[in-house]
Protein backbone atom coordinates (compact mmCIF):
# COMPACT_ATOMS: atom_id res chain seq x y z
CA UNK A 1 46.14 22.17 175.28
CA UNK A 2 48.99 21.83 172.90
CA UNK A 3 48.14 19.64 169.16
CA UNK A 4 50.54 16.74 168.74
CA UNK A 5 50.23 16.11 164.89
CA UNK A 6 50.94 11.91 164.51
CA UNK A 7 53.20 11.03 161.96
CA UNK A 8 53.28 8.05 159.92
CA UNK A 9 56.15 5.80 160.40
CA UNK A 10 56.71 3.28 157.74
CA UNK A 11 59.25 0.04 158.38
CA UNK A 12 60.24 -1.69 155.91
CA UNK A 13 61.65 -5.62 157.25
CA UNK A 14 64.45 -7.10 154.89
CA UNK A 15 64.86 -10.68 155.31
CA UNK A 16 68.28 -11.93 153.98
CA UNK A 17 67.52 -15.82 153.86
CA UNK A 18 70.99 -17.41 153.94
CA UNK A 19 71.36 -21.26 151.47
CA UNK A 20 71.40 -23.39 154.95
CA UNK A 21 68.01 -21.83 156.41
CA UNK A 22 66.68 -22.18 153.39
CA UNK A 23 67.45 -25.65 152.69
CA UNK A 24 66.24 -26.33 156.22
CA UNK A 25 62.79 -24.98 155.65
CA UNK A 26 61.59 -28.91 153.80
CA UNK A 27 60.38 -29.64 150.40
CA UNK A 28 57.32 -27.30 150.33
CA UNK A 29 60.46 -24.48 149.80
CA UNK A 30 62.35 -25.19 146.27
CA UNK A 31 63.70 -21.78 146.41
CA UNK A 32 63.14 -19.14 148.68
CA UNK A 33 64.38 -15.80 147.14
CA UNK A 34 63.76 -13.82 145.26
CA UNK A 35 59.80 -13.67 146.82
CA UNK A 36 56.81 -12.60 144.08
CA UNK A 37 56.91 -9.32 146.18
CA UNK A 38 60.72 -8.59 145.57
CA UNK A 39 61.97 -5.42 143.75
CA UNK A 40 65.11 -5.55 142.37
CA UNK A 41 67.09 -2.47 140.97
CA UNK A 42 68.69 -2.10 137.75
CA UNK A 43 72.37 -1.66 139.12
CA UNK A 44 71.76 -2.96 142.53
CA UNK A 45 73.13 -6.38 143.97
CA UNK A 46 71.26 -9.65 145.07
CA UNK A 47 71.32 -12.65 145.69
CA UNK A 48 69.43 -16.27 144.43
CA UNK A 49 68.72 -18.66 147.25
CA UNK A 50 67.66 -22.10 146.81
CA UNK A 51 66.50 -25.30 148.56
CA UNK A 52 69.49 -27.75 148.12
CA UNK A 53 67.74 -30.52 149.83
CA UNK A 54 64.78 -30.27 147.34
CA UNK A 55 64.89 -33.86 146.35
CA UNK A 56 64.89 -32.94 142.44
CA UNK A 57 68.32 -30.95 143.88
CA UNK A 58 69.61 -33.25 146.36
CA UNK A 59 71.10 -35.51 143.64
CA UNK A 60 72.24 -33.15 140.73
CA UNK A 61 75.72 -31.47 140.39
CA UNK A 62 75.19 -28.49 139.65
CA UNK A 63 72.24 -26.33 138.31
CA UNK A 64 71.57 -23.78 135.44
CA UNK A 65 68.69 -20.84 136.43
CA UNK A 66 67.70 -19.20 133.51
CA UNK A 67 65.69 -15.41 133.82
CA UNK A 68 62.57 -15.21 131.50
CA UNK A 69 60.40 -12.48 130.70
CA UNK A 70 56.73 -12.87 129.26
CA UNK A 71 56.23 -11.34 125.18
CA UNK A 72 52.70 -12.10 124.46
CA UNK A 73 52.29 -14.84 125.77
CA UNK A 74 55.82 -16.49 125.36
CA UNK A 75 58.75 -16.98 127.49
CA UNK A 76 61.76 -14.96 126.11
CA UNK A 77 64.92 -15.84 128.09
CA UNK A 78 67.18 -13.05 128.91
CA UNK A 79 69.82 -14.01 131.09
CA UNK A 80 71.22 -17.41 131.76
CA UNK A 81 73.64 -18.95 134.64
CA UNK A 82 74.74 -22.40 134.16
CA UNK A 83 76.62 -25.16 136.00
CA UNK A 84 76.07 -23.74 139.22
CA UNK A 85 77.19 -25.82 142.12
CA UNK A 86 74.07 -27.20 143.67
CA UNK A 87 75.45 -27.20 147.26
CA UNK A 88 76.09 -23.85 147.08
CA UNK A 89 72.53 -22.96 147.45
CA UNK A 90 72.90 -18.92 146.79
CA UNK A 91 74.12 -17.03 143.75
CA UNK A 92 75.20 -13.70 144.07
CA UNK A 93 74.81 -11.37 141.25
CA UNK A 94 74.56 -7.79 139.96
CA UNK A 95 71.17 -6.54 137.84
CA UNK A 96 72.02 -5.12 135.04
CA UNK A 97 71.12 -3.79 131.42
CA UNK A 98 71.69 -7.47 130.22
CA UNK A 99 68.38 -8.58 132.25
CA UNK A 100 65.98 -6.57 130.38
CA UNK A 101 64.39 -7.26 126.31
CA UNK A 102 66.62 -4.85 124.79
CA UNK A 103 63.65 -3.12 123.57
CA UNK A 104 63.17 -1.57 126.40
CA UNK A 105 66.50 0.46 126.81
CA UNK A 106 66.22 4.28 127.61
CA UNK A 107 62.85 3.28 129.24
CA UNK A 108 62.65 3.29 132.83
CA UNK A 109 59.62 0.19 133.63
CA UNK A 110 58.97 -2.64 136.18
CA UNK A 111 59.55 -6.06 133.96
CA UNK A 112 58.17 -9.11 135.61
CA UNK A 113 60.65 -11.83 135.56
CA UNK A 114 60.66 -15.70 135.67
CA UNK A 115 63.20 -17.66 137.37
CA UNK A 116 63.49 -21.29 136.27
CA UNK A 117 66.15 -23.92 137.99
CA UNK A 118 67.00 -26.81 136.45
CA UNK A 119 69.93 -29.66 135.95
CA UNK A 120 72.95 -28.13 134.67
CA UNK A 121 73.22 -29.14 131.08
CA UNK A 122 69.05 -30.12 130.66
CA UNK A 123 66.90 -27.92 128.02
CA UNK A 124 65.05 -25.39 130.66
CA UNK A 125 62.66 -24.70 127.56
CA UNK A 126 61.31 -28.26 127.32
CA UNK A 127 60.77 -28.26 131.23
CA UNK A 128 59.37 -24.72 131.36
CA UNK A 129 56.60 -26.29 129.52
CA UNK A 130 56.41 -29.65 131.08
CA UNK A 131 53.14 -29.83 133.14
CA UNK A 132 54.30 -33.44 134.21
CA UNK A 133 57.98 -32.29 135.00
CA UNK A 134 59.63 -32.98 138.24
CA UNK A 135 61.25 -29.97 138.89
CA UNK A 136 59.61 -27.31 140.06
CA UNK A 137 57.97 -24.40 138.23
CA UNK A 138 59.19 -21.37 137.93
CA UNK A 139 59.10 -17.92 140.16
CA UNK A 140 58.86 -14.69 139.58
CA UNK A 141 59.71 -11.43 140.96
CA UNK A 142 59.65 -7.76 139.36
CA UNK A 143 63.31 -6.18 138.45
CA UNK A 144 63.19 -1.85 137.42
CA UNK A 145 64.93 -0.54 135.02
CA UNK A 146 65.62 3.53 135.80
């Protein structure tokens, strides 16, 4: 009786949300990538999708997402985008050196980020801390540096 040995197969789904699905999926969805479970590469290219119907969207311009990481216990912003039209609903960009605390160059580490939009022009620090604020909270996902 011949031995079959069973091999482990592993699939890995990648969903590529475009801005229109996303702003079809209602206001429970500001944003809708990058996902708390994302990875994304130092040198590799992405894309931000959000919700352009979000009603604290729907009636802004344009929009300004800025990219924190956490230092004991405070937000340090690292990268910033701003005046983004707000129709556009996606942002493409490239990860780079410039997205990680430059304390960390020539070490290769996962850095949790946090992605904050807000109103192009209004001060993302005062509404990262805003418990009361209308816009929503921000996300986070984990970019490597190798």
């Amino acid at each position: 009786m011949p031995l079959f040995k069973r091999h482990e197969v592993q699939w890995v789904l990648i969903i590529e949300i475009s801005a229109s699905t996303c702003a079809d999926m209602g206001n429970g969805y500001p944003y809708c990538a990058p996902v708390t479970s994302d990875v994304w590469n130092n040198g590799s290219y992405y894309e931000f999708v959000w919700n352009y119907n979000y009603p604290a969207y729907v009636n802004v311009n344009a929009l300004d997402l800025h990219l924190y990481y956490n230092q004991n216990l405070q937000m340090v912003e690292v990268k910033n985008w701003t005046n983004i039209p707000t129709s556009q609903g996606q942002l493409s960009v490239q990860v780079d050196d410039s997205w990680f605390p430059s304390l960390s160059y020539g070490i290769s580490k996962n850095w949790t980020l946090y992605g904050l939009y807000v109103p192009n022009g209004f001060n993302a620090s005062q509404i990262l801390t805003d418990h009361y604020s209308i816009y929503p909270k921000q996300f986070n996902f984990t970019a490597t540096r190798r």
